[in-house]
Protein backbone atom coordinates (compact mmCIF):
# COMPACT_ATOMS: atom_id res chain seq x y z
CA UNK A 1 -2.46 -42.70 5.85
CA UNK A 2 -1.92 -41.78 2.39
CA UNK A 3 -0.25 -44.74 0.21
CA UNK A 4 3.76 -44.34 -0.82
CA UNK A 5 4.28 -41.70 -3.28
CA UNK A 6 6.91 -39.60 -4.85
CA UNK A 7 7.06 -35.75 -4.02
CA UNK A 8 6.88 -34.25 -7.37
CA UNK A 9 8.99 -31.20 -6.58
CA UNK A 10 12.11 -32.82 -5.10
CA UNK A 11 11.67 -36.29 -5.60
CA UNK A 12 11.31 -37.49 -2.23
CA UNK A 13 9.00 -40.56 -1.22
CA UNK A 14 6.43 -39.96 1.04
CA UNK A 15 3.47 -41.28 2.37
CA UNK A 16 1.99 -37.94 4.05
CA UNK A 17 -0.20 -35.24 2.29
CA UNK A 18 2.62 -32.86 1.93
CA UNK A 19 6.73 -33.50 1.24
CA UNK A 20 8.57 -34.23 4.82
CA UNK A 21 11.34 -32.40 2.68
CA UNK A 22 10.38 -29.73 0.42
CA UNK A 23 6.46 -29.00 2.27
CA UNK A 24 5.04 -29.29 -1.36
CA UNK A 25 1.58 -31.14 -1.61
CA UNK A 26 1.87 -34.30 -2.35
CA UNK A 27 -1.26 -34.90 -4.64
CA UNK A 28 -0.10 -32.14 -7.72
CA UNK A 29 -2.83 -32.14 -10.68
CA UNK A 30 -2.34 -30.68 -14.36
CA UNK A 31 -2.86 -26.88 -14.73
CA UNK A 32 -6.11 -26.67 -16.28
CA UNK A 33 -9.23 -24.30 -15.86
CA UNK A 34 -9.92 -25.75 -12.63
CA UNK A 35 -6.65 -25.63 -11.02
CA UNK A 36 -6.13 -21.75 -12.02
CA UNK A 37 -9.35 -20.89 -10.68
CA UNK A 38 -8.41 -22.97 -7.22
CA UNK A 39 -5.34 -21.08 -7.17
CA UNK A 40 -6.93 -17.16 -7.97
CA UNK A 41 -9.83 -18.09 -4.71
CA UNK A 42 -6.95 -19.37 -2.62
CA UNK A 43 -4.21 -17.16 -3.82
CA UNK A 44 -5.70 -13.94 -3.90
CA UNK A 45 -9.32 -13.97 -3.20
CA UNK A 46 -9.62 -16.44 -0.47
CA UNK A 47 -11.35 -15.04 2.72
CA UNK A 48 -9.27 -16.50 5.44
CA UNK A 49 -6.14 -15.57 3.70
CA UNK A 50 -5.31 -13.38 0.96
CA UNK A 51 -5.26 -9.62 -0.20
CA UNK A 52 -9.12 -9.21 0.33
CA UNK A 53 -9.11 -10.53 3.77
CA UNK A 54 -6.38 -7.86 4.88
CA UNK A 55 -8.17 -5.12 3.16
CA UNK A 56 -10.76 -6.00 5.07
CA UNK A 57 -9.74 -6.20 8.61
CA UNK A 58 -7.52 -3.26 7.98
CA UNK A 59 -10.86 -1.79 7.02
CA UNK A 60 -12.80 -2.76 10.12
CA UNK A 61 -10.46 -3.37 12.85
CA UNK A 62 -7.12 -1.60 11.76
CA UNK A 63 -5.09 -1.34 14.73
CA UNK A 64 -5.69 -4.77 16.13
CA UNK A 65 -4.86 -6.41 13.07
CA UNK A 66 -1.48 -4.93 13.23
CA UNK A 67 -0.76 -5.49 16.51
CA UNK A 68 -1.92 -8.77 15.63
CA UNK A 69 0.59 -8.83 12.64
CA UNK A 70 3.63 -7.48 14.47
CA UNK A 71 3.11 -9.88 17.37
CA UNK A 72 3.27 -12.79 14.89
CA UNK A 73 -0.30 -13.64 13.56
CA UNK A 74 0.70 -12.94 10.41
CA UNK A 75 -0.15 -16.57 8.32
CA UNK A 76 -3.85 -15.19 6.83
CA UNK A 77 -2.40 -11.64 5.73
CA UNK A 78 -1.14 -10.72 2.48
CA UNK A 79 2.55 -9.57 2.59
CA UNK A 80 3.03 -6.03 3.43
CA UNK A 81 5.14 -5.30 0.42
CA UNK A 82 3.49 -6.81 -2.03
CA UNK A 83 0.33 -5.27 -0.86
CA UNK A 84 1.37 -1.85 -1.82
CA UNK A 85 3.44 -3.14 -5.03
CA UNK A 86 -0.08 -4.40 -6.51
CA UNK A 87 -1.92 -1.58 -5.46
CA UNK A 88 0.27 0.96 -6.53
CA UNK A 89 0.58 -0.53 -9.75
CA UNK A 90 -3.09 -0.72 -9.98
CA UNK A 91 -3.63 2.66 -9.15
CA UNK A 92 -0.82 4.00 -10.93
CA UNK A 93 -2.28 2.66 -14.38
CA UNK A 94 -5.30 3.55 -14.04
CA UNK A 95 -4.41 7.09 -13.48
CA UNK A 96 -2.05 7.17 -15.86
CA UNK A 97 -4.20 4.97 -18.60
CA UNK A 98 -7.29 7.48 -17.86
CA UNK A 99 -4.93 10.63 -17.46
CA UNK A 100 -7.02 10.93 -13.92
CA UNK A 101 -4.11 13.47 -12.34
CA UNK A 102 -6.60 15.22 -9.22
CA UNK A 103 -3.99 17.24 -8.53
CA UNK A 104 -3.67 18.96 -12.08
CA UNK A 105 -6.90 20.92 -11.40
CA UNK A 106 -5.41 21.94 -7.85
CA UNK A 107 -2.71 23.15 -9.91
CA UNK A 108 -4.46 24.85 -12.19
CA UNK A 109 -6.56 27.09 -9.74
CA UNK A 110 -3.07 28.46 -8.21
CA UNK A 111 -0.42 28.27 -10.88
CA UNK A 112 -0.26 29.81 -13.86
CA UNK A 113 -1.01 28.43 -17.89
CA UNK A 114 2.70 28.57 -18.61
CA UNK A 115 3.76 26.11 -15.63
CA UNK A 116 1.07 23.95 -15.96
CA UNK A 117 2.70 21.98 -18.55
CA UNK A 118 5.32 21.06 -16.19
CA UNK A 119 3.35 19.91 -13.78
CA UNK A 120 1.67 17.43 -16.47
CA UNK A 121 4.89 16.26 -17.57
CA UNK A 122 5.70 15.70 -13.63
CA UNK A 123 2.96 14.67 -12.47
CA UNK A 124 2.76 11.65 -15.68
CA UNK A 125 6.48 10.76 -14.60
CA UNK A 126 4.96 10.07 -10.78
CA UNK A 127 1.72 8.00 -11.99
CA UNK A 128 4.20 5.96 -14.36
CA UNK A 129 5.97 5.46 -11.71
CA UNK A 130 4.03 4.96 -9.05
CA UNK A 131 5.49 2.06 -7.30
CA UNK A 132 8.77 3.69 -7.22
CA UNK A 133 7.43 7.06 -4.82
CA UNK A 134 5.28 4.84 -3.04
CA UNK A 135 8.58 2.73 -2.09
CA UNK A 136 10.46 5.80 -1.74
CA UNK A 137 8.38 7.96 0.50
CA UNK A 138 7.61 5.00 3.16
CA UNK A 139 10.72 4.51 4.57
CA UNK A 140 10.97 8.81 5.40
CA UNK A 141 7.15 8.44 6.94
CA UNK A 142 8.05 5.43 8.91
CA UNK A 143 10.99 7.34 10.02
CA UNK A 144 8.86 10.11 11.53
CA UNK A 145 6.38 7.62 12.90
CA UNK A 146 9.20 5.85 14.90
CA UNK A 147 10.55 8.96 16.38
CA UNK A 148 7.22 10.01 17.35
CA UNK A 149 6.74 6.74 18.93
CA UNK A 150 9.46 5.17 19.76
CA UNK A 151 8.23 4.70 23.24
CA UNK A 152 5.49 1.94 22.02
CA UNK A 153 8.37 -0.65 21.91
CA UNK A 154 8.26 -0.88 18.05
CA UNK A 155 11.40 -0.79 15.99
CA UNK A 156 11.71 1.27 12.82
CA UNK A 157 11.68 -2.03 10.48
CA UNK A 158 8.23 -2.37 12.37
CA UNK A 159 7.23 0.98 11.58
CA UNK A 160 8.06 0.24 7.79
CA UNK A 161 5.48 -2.66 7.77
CA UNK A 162 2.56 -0.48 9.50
CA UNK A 163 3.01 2.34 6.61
CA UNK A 164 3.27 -0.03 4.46
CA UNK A 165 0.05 -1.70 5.22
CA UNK A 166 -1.53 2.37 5.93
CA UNK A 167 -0.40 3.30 2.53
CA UNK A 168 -1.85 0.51 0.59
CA UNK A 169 -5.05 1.07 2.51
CA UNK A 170 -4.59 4.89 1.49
CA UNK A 171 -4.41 3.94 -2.08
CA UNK A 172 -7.69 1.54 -1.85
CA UNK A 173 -9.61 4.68 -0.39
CA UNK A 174 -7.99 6.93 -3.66
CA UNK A 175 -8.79 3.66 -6.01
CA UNK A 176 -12.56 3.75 -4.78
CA UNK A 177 -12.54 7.59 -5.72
CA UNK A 178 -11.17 7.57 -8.90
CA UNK A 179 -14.95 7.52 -10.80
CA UNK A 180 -15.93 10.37 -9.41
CA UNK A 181 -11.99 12.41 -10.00
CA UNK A 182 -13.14 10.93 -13.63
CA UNK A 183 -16.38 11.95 -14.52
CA UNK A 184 -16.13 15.45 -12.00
CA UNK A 185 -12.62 16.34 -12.71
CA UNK A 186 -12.60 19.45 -9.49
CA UNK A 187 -10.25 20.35 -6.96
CA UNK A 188 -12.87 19.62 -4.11
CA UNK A 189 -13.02 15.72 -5.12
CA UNK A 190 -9.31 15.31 -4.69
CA UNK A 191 -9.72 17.34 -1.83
CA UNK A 192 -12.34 14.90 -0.04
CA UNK A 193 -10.36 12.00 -1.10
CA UNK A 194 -7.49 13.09 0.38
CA UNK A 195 -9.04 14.16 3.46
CA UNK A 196 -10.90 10.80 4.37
CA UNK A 197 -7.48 8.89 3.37
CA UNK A 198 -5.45 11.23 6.30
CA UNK A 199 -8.62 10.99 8.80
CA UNK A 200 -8.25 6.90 8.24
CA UNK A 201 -4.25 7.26 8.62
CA UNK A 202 -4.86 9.15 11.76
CA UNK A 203 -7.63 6.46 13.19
CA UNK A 204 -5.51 3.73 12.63
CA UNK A 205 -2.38 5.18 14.19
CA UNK A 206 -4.81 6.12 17.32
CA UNK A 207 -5.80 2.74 17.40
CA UNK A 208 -2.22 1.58 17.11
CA UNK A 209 -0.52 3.76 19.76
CA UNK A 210 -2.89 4.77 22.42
CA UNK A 211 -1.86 3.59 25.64
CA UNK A 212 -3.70 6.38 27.90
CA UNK A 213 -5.45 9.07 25.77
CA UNK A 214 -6.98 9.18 22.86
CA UNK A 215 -6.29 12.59 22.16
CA UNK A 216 -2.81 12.74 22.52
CA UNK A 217 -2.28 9.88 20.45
CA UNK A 218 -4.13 11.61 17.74
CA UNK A 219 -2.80 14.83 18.10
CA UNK A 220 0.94 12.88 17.76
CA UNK A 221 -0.74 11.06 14.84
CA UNK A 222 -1.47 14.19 13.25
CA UNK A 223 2.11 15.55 13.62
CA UNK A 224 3.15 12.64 11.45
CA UNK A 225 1.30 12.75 8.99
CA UNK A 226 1.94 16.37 8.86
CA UNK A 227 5.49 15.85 8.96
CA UNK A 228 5.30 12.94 6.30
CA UNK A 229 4.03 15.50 3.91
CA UNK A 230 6.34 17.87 4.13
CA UNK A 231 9.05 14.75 3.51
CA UNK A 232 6.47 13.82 0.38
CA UNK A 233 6.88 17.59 -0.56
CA UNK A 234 10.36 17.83 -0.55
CA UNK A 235 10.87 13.75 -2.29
CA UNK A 236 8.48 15.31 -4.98
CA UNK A 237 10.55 18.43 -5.25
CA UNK A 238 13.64 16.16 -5.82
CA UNK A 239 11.50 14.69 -8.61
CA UNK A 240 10.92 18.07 -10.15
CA UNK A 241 14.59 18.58 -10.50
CA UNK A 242 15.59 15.48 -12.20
CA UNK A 243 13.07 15.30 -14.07
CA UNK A 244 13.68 18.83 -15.66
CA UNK A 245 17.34 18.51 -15.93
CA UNK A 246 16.92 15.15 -17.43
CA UNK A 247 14.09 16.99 -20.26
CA UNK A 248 16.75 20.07 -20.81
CA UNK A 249 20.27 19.28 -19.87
CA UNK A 250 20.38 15.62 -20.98
């Protein structure tokens, strides 16, 4: 047993490794180099617990970890909101920082010169604020993922944590693409990115929800993540609006 100390935190005396009150360690060091590099492999990078281990098994075995996650085993994962806060605000400067907007030359193949301005102006208003539609549009998809399958026994604040954990995967997979959307600006590479992001949505929903067949629970999976884009369509309309009457009328 550790000799008598006093809990740095709250003041209490203790002669166990952490605080019988507060749960802080009890053997605190000065913040130097060493301690912020403990803290960065155990806070983020660590492999038993952090954001790289959850990117990971949602990577290799994605519907098992969240069946895992929603049953309770949930001490090694990084939180689901802050996983897409941090990625989304990753992604979102890079693409704004780089001006990497794949959907601009999607535009430009079906829209006209004159409108294409607007969709710059939009679509640098989304990547500023990327967070903020990421956070928006989850709550609608888990919404259409519940009623879809509400039958699996989850509840729709459940359904929020899967999409969130799907959508910060999603952004990974768009993260990872973002050199070649760079250096071969073309409607095909936004095209393949968002392709293999839906086709890993779908898997991992599959995974999730099958109780019987496989094919009806990706056929249902599909009709979710159809239906979550049309909701995406429709926020990003709402966008549109504001953002022009805020540029003209205000």
């Amino acid at each position: 047993m550790m000799a008598e100390g006093h809990c740095k935190n709250c003041g209490n005396t203790t002669k166990n490794s952490y605080c019988d009150i507060c749960g802080q360690s009890a053997k605190t060091e000065r913040i130097s180099s060493h301690y912020l590099w403990h803290e960065i492999q155990h806070g983020i990078f660590h492999v038993d617990k952090g954001i790289f281990y959850t990117i990971r098994e949602l990577f290799v075995r994605p519907g098992d970890t969240l069946k895992e996650y929603l049953a309770g085993k949930r001490v090694n994962h990084f939180k689901p909101l802050a996983f897409v806060a941090i990625l989304a605000t990753i992604y979102g400067f890079i693409t704004h920082y780089f001006h990497i907007y794949p959907e601009m030359k999607v535009i430009a193949t079906t829209d006209t010169n004159a409108s294409v301005d607007y969709s710059a102006i939009i679509l640098d208003w989304i990547y500023t604020h990327y967070s903020l539609c990421m956070f928006l549009t989850i709550p609608f998809i888990a919404a259409c993922s519940y009623l879809l399958f509400r039958k699996n026994g989850y509840n729709y604040f459940e359904h929020l944590i899967i999409f969130s954990y799907i959508t910060g995967q999603q952004i990974i997979i768009y993260l990872l693409w973002c050199p070649v959307n760079y250096f071969f600006p073309a409607s095909w590479s936004f095209g393949i990115a968002m392709l293999t992001s839906t086709i890993y949505a779908v898997w991992v929903l599959t995974q999730l929800f099958k109780k019987s067949s496989w094919t009806k629970a990706a056929l249902k999976a599909t009709l979710c993540l159809i239906l979550t884009q049309i909701v995406f369509l429709i926020i990003m309309m709402v966008v549109v609006i504001i953002i022009l009457l805020t540029k003209y009328y205000i």
